[in-house]
C-alpha atoms as a PDB file:
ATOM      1  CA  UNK A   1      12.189  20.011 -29.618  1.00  0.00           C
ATOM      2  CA  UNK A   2       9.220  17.606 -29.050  1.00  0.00           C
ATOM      3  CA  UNK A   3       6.565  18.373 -26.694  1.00  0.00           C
ATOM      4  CA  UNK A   4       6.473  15.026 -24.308  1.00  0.00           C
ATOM      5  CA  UNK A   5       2.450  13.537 -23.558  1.00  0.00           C
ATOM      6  CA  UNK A   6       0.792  13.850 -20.126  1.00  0.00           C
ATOM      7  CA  UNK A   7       1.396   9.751 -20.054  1.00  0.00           C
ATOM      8  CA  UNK A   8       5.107  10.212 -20.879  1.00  0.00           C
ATOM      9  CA  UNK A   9       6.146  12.689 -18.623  1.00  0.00           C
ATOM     10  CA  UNK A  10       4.282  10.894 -15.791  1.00  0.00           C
ATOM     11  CA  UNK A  11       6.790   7.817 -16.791  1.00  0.00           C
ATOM     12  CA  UNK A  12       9.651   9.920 -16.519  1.00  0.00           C
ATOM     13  CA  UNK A  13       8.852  11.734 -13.238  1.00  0.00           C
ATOM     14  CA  UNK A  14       8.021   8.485 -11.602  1.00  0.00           C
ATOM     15  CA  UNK A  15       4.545   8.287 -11.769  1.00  0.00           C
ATOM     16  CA  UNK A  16       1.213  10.557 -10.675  1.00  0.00           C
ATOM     17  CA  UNK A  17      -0.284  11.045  -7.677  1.00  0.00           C
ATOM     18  CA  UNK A  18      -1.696   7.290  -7.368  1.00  0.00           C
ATOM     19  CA  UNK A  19       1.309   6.353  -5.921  1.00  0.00           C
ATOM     20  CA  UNK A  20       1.296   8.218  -2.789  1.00  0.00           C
ATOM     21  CA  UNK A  21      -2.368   7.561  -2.492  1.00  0.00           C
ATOM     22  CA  UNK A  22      -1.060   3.681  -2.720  1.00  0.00           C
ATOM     23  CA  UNK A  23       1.807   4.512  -0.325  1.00  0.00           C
ATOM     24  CA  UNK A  24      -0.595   6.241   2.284  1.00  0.00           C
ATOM     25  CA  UNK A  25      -3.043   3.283   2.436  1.00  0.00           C
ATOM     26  CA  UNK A  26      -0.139   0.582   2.871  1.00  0.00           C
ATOM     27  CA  UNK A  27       0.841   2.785   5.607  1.00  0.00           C
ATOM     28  CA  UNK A  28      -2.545   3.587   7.399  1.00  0.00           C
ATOM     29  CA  UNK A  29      -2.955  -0.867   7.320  1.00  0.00           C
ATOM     30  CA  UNK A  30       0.894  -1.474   8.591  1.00  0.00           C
ATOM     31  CA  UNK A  31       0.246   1.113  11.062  1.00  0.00           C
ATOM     32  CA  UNK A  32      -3.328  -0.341  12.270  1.00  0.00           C
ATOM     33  CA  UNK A  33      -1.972  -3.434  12.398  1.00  0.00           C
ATOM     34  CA  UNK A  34       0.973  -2.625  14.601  1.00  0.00           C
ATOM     35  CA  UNK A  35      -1.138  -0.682  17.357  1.00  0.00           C
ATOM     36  CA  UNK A  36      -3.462  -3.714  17.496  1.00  0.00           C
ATOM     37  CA  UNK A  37      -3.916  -5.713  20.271  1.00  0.00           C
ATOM     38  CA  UNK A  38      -6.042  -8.684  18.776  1.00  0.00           C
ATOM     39  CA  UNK A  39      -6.078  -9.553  15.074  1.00  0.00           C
ATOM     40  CA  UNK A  40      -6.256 -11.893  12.324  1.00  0.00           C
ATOM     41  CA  UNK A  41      -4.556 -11.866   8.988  1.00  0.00           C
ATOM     42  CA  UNK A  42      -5.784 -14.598   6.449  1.00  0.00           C
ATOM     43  CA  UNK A  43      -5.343 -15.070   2.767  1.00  0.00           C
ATOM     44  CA  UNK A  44      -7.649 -18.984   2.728  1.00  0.00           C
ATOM     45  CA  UNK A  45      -5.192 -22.072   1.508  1.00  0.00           C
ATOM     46  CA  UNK A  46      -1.781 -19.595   2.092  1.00  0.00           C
ATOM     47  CA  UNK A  47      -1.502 -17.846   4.821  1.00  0.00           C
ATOM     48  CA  UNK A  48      -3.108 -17.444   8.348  1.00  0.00           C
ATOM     49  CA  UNK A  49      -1.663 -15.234  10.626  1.00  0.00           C
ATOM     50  CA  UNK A  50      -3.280 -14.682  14.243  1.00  0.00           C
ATOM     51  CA  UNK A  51      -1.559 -12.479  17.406  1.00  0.00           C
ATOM     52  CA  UNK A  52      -3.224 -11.239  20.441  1.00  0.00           C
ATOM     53  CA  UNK A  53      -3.578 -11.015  24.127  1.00  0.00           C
ATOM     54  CA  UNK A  54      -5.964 -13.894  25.905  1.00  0.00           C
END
């Protein structure tokens, strides 16, 4: 039986530990941006997104 690489068993368990880091920051902005009261979102030329109370 072959011993698998670091890289290859990574692949086959779904990936390391950069993925929850990845999933944890996406979470911390949706969640900041959901408990905001004022805010802007803007990617320039695409998309401009603005929401808040005045």
């Amino acid at each position: 039986m072959y011993e698998l690489s670091e890289e290859k068993m990574r692949s086959l368990n779904g990936g390391g530990p950069m993925k929850y880091i990845v999933y944890a920051l996406l979470g911390a902005a949706f969640y900041r941006l959901w408990r905001s009261k004022r805010g802007r979102i803007s990617l320039p030329k695409i998309i401009t997104i603005e929401w808040g109370n005045d």
